[in-house]
Protein backbone atom coordinates (compact mmCIF):
# COMPACT_ATOMS: atom_id res chain seq x y z
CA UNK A 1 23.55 1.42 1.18
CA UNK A 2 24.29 4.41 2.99
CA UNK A 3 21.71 7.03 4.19
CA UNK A 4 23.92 9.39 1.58
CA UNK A 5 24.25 7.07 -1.20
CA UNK A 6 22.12 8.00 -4.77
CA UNK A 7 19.19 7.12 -5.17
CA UNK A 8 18.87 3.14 -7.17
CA UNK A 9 18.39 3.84 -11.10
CA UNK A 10 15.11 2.70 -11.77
CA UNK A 11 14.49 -0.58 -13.37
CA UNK A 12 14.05 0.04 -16.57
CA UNK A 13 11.61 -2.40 -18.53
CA UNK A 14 12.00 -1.70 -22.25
CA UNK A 15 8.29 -3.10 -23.61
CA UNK A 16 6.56 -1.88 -20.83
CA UNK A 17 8.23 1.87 -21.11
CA UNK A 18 6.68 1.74 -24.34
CA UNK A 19 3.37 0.33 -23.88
CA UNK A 20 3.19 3.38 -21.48
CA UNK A 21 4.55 5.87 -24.18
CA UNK A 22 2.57 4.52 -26.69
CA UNK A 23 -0.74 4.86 -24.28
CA UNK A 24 -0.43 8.15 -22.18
CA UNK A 25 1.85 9.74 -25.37
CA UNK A 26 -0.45 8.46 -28.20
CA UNK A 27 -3.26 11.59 -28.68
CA UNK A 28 -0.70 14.27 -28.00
CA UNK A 29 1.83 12.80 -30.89
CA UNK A 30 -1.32 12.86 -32.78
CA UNK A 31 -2.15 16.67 -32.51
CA UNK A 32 1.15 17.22 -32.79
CA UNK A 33 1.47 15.52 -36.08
CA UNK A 34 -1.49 17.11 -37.13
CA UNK A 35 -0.22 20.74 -36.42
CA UNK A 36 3.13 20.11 -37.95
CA UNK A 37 1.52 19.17 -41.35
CA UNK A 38 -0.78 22.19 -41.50
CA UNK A 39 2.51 24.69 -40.26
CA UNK A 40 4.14 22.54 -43.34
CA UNK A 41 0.95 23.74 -45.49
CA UNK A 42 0.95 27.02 -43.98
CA UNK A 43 4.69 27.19 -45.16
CA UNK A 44 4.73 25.78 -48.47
CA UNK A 45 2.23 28.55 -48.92
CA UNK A 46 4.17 31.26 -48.11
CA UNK A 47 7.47 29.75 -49.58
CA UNK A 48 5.68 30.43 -53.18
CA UNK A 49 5.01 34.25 -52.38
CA UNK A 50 7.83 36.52 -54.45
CA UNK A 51 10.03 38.35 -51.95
CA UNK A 52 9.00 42.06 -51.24
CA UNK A 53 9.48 44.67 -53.82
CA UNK A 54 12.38 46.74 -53.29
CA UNK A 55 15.48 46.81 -52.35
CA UNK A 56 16.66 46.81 -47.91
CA UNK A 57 19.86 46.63 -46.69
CA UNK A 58 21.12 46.82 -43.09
CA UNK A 59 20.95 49.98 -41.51
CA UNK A 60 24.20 50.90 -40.99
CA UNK A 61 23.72 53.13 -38.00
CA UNK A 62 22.93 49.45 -36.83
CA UNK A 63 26.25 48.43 -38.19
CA UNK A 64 28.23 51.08 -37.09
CA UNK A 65 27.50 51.31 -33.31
CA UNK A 66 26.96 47.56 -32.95
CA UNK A 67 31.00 47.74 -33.95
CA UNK A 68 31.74 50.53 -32.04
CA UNK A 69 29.61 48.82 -28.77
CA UNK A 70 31.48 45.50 -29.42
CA UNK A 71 35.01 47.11 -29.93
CA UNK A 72 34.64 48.76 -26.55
CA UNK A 73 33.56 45.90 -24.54
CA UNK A 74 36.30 43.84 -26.03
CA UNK A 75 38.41 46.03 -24.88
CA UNK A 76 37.17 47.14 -21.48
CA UNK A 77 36.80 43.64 -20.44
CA UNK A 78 40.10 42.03 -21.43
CA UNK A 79 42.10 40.70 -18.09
CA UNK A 80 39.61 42.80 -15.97
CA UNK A 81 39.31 39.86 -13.63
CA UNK A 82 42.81 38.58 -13.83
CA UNK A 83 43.89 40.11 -10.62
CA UNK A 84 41.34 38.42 -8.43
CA UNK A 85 42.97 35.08 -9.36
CA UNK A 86 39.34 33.07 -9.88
CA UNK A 87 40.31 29.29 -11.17
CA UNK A 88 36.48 27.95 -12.51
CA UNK A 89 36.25 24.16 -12.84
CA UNK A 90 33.03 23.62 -14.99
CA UNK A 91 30.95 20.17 -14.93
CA UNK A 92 28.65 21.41 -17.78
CA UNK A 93 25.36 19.84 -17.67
CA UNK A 94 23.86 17.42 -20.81
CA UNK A 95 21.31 20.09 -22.85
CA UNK A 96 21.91 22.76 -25.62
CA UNK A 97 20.74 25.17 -23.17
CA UNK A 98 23.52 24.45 -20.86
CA UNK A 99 25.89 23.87 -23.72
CA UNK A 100 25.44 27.67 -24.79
CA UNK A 101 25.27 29.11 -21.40
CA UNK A 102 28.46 27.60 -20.39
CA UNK A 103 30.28 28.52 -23.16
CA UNK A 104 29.60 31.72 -23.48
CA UNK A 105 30.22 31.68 -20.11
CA UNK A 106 33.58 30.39 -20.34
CA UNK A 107 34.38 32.31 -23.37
CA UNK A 108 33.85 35.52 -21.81
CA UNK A 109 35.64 34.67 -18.41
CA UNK A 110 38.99 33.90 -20.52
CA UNK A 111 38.66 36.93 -22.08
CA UNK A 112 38.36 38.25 -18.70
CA UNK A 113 41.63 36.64 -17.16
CA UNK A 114 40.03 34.23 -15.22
CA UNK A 115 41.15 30.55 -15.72
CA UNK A 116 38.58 28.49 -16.79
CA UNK A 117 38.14 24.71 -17.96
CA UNK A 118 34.79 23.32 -18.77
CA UNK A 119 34.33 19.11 -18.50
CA UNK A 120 31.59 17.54 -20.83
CA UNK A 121 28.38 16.18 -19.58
CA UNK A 122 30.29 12.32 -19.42
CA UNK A 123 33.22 12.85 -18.49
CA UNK A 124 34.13 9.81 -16.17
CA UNK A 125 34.77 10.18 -11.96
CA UNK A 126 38.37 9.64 -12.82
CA UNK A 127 38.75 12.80 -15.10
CA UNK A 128 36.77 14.91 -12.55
CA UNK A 129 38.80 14.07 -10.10
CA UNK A 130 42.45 14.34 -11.84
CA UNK A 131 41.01 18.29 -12.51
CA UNK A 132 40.70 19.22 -9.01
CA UNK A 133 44.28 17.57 -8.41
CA UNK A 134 46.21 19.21 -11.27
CA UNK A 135 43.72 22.25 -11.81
CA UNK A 136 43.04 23.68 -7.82
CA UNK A 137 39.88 25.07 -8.78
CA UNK A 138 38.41 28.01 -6.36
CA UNK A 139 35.33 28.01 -7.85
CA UNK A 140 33.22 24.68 -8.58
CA UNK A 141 30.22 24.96 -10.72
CA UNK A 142 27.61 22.02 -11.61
CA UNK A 143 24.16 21.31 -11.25
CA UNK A 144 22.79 19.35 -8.41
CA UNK A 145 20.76 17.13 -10.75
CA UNK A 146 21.39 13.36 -10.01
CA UNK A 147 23.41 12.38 -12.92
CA UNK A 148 25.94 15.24 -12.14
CA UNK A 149 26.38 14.22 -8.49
CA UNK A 150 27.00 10.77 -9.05
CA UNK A 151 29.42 11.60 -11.42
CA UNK A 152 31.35 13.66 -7.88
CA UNK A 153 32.64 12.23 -5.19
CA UNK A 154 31.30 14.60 -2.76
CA UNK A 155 33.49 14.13 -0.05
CA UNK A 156 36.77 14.66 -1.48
CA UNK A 157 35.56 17.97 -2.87
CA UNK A 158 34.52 18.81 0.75
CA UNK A 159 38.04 18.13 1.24
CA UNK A 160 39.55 20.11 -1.44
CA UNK A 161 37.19 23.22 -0.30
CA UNK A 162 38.79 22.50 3.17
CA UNK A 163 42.45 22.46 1.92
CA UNK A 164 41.98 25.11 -0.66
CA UNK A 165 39.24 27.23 0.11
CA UNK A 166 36.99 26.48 -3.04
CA UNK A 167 33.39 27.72 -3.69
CA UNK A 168 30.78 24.97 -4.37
CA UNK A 169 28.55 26.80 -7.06
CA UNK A 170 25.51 24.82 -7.99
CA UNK A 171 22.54 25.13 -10.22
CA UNK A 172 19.79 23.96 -8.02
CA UNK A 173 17.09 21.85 -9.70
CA UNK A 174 13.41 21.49 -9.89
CA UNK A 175 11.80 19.56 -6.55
CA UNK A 176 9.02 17.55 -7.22
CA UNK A 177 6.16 19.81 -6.16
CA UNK A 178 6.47 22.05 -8.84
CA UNK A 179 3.55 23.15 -10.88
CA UNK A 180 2.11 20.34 -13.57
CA UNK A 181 0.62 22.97 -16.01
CA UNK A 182 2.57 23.79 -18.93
CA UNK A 183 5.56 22.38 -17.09
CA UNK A 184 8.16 20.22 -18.92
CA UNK A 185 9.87 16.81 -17.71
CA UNK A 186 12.91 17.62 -15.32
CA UNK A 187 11.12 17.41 -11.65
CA UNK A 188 12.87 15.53 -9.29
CA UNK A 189 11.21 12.87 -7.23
CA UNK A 190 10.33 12.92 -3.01
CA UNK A 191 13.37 10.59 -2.85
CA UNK A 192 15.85 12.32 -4.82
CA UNK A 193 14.76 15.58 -3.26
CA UNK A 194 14.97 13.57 -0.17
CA UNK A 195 18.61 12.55 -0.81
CA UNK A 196 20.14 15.73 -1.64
CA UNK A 197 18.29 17.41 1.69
CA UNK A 198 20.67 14.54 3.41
CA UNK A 199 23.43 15.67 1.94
CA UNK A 200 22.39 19.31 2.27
CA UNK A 201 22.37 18.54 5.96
CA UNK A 202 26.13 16.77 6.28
CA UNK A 203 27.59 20.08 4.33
CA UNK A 204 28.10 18.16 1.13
CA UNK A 205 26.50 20.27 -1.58
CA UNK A 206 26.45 23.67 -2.62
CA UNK A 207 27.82 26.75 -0.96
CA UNK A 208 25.78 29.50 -2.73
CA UNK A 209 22.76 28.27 -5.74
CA UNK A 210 22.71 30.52 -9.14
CA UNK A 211 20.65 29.80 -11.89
CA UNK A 212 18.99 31.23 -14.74
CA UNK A 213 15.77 31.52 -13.94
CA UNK A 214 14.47 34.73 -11.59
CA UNK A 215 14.31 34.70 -7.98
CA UNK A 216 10.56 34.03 -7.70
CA UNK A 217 10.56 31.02 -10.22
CA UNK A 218 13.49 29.84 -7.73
CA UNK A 219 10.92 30.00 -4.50
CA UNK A 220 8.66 27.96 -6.33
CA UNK A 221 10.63 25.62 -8.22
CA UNK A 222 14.11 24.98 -6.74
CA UNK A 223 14.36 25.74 -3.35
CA UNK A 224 13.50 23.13 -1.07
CA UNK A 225 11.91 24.25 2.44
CA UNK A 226 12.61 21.38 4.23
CA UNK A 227 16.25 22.15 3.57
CA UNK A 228 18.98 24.14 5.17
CA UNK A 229 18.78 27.85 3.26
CA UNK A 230 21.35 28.28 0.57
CA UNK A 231 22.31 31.55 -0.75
CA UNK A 232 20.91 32.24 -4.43
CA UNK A 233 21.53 34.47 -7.06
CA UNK A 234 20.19 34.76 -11.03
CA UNK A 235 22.68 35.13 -13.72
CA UNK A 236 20.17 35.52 -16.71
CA UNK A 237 21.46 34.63 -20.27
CA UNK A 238 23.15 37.43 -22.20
CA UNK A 239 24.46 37.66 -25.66
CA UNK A 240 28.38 36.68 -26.01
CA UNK A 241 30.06 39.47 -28.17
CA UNK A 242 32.21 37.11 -29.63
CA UNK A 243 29.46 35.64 -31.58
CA UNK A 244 26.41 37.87 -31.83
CA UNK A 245 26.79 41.12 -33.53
CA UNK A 246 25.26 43.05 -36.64
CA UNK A 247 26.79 42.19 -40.32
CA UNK A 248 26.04 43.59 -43.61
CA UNK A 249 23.95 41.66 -45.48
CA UNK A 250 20.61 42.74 -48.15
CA UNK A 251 17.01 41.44 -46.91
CA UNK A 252 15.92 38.03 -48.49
CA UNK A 253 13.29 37.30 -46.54
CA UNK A 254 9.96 38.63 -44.70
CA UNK A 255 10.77 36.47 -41.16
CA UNK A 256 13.68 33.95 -39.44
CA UNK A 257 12.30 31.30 -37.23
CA UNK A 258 15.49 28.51 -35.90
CA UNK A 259 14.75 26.01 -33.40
CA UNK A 260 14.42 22.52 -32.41
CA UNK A 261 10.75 20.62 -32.61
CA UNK A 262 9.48 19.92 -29.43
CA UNK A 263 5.64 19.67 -28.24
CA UNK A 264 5.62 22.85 -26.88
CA UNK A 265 7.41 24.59 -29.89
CA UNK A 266 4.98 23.22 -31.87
CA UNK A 267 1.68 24.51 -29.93
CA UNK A 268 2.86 28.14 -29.39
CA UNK A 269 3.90 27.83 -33.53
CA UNK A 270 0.41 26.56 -34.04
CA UNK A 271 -1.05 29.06 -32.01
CA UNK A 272 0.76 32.38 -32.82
CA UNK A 273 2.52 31.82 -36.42
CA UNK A 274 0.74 30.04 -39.31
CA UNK A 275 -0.75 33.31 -40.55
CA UNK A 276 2.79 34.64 -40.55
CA UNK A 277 4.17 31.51 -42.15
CA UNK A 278 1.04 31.35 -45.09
CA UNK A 279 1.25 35.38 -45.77
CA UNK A 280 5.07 35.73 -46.08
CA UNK A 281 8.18 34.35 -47.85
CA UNK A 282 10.45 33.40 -44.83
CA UNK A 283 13.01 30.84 -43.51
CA UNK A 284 11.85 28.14 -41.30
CA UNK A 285 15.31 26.10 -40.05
CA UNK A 286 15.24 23.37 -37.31
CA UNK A 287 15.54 19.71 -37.34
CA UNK A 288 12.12 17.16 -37.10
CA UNK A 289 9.67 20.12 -37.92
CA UNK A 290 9.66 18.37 -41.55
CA UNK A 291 9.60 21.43 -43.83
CA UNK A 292 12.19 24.24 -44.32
CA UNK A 293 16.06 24.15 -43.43
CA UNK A 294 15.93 20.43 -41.80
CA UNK A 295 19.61 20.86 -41.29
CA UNK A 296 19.24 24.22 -39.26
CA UNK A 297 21.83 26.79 -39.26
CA UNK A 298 25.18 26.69 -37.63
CA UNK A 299 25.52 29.17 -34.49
CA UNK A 300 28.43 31.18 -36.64
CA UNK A 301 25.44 31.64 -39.51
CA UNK A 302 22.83 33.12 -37.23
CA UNK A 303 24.42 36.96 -37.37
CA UNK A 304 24.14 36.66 -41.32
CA UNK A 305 20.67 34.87 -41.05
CA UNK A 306 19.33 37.63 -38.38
CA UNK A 307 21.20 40.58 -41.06
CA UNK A 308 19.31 38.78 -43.76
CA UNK A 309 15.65 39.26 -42.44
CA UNK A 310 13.17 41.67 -41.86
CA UNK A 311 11.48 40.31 -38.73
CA UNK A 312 12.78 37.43 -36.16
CA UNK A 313 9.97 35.42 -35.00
CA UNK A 314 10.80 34.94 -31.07
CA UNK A 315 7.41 33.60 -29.79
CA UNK A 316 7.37 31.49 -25.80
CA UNK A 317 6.30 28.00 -24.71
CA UNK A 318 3.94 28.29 -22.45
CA UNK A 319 6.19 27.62 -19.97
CA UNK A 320 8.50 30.54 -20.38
CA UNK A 321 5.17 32.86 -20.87
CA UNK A 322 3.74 31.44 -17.69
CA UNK A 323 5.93 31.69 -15.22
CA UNK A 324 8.18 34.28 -14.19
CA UNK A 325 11.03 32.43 -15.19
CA UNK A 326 13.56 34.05 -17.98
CA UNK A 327 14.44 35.73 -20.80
CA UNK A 328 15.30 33.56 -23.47
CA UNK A 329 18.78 33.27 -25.18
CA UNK A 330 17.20 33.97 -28.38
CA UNK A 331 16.20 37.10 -27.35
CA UNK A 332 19.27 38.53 -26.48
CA UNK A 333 21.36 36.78 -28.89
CA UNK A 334 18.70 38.35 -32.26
CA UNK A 335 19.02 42.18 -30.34
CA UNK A 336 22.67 42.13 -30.27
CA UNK A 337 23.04 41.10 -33.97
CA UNK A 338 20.92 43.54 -34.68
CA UNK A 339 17.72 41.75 -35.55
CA UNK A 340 13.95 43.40 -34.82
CA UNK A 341 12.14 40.78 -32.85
CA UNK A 342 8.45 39.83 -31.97
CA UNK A 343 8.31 38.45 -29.17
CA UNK A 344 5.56 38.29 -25.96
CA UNK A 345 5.23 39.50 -22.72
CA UNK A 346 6.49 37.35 -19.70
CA UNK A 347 6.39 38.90 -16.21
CA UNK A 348 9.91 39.27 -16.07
CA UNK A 349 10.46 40.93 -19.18
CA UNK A 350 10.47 44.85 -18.36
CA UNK A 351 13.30 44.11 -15.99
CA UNK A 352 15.02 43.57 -19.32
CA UNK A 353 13.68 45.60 -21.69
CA UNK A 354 11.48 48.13 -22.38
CA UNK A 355 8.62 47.87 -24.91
CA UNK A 356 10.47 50.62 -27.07
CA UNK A 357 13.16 48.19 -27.12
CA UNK A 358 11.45 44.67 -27.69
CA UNK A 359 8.07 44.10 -29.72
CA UNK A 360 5.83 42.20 -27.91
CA UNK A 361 2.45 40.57 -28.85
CA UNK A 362 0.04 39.13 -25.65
CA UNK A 363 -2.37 37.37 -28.22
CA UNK A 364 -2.16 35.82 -31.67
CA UNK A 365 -4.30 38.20 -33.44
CA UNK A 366 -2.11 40.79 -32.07
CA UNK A 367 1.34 38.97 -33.44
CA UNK A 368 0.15 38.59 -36.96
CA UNK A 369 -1.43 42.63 -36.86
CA UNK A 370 2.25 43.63 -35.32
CA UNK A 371 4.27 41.74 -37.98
CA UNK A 372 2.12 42.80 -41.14
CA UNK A 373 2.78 46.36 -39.58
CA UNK A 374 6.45 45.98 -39.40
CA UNK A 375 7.26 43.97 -42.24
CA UNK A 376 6.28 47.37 -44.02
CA UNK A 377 8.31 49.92 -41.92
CA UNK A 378 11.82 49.48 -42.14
CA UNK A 379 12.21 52.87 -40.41
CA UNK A 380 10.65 51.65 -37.86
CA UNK A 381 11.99 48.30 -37.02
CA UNK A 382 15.95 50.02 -37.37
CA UNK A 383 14.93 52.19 -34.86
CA UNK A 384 13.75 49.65 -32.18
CA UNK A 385 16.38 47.59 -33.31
CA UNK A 386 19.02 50.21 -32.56
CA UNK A 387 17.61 50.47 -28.70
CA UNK A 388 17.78 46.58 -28.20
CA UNK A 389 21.22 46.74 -29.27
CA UNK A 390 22.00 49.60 -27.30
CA UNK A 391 20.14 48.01 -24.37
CA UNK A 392 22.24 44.46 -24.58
CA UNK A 393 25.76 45.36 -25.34
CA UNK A 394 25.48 47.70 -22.46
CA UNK A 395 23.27 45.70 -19.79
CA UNK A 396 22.92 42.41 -21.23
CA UNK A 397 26.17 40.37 -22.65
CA UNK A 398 28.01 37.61 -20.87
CA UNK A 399 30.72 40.13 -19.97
CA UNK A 400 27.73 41.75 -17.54
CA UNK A 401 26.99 38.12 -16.18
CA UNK A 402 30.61 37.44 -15.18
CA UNK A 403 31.51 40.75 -13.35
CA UNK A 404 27.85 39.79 -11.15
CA UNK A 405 29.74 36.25 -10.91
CA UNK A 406 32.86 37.72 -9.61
CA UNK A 407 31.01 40.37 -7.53
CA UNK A 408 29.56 37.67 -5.46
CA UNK A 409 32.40 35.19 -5.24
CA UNK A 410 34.47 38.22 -4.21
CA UNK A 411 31.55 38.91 -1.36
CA UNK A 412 31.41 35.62 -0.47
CA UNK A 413 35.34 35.03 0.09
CA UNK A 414 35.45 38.02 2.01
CA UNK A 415 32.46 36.48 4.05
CA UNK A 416 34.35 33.38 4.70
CA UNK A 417 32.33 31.14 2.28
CA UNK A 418 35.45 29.42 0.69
């Protein structure tokens, strides 16, 4: 093995993986078990409350700028990057997080006249390879995760960025001194961060970093001081015009929570939203949580789900509320439909919006107190609603994120970079 080879897979040994599961995982599947069935409880509850009395329909000032806003960007941003002559090869990464950004990402760019193809998590060496041949990409993005890079072989795209003048753009990702508390799997190990310092070193790996996450959660989480530096830039989440904007639609119920069941959705739900959930008729969707819309509800369904309800429940892990890492998709994606959201305070979030713009509780007793005031005041609600939407079609959509994309890669070629 060479001193840049990957890292050896692990031996895996099936029984003893989950002897180890069963042991270190055991209490915490038990608490969490035990809070799904009283959010169940809490729900059923609530479920058997009659809908509010009277009559709510969508505002439609709401309506009619959010058309008017969307119209315009449509049209201001169609071939607006054509000219530079961008060519994006995509190697999108394996989680819904990355499946969204990336499309959107892409979706917008096309719009924008930049070519732009987008290869699944799998796809084999062979495929990656025959895209660089017949595509000439300019720009390269991927993470630097191990299963992406030994997926590349390195070298040749070294090559092609010598031949063709191509930008490696890579998500950097989490070294293995990051924090423990509140923190979710994804840190890397000493050797793997070890590795890609090696190939850091022999010019093999990215050009520039980007990422979602803000500059200071990059200090402490990606970048690697033992490393040569590597230029990085955030490119936050935004809403994608294509999909998220307000529709007509009458008020059926009190409050829309979607998403997936994991521990820590399940401890900030605990926390923050069972008098919410035993207090108000609402929709619960999301698969494994055991009660509500198992199925969950198809990305085209969440404008008419978001027109449909009175308050969108956006509450944050811990992780997210912790750290100075993002804004969530969610958020952006329930302001440009339209939707008034509760959400909390992050230290990030007043780059983003203002609190006249985006409801935010720092406590449970102060989310339940902010919804049972809202869920009364439709005046109100329209009228913060109507400043988030103002706020993200003109700051916050993918449209925004590409044009910083482009600013940069334009900077950079001018620089010399690729």
């Amino acid at each position: 093995m060479t001193l840049l080879a990957p890292p050896a897979e692990p031996l895996r040994l099936p029984l003893l993986d989950f002897a180890t599961r069963v042991i270190t995982r055991g209490p915490a599947v038990t608490v969490r078990n035990w809070r799904k069935h009283l959010l169940r409880s809490d729900y059923r509850r609530g479920s058997a409350i009659a809908g509010r009395v009277g009559h709510e329909e969508a505002d439609p000032r709401l309506l009619a700028e959010g058309a008017t806003l969307r119209r315009e960007l449509l049209a201001g941003n169609a071939k607006k990057h054509a000219a530079a002559g961008y060519r994006v090869l995509m190697l999108r990464p394996g989680s819904i997080t990355a499946e969204i950004w990336f499309g959107d990402l892409q979706r917008c760019m096309e719009h924008a006249g930049i070519e732009c193809r987008v290869l699944p998590p799998d796809a084999p060496a062979a495929d990656i390879a025959a895209a660089f041949e017949s595509f000439l990409p300019n720009v390269f993005i991927a993470t630097e995760s191990v299963q992406s890079l030994r997926l590349l072989d390195l070298h040749a795209i070294a090559r092609h960025k010598r031949r063709h003048g191509c930008l490696r753009h890579f998500v950097p990702v989490w070294h293995a001194q990051v924090p423990r508390d509140n923190v979710p799997s994804g840190r890397s190990t000493p050797t793997e961060d070890a590795w890609r310092r090696r190939l850091r070193r022999n010019g093999l790996l990215a050009d520039a970093h980007f990422s979602i996450f803000e500059p200071e959660f990059h200090e402490r989480f990606s970048r690697d001081p033992a490393a040569p530096a590597v230029e990085y830039i955030v490119v936050p989440q935004g809403c994608n015009p294509f999909s998220d904007y307000p529709v007509q639609a009458p008020k059926r119920f009190d409050y829309l929570m979607a998403t997936s069941m994991t521990d820590e959705r399940v401890e900030v739900s605990y926390r923050f939203l069972r008098p919410v959930l035993a207090g108000y008729h609402g929709l619960w969707a999301g698969a494994r949580w055991g009660f509500g819309a198992e199925q969950g509800i198809a990305p085209a369904q969440m404008p008419l789900h978001y027109a449909q309800t009175r308050i969108a429940l956006s509450p944050l892990v811990a992780f997210v509320h912790q750290y100075a890492a993002e804004v969530t998709h969610r958020v952006y994606a329930a302001a440009a439909c339209g939707a008034f959201q509760i959400t909390m305070p992050t230290p990030i979030t007043h780059r983003y919006f203002t609190r006249d713009e985006l409801v935010q509780a720092g406590s449970p007793e102060e989310y339940a107190r902010l919804f049972a005031h809202y869920v009364e005041r439709p005046e109100e609600r329209n009228a913060i609603a109507l400043a988030a939407l103002r706020r993200v079609y003109g700051e916050h959509t993918c449209f925004h994120r590409v044009d910083k994309l482009v600013s940069h890669w334009n900077e950079w070629r001018r620089r010399g970079l690729f």
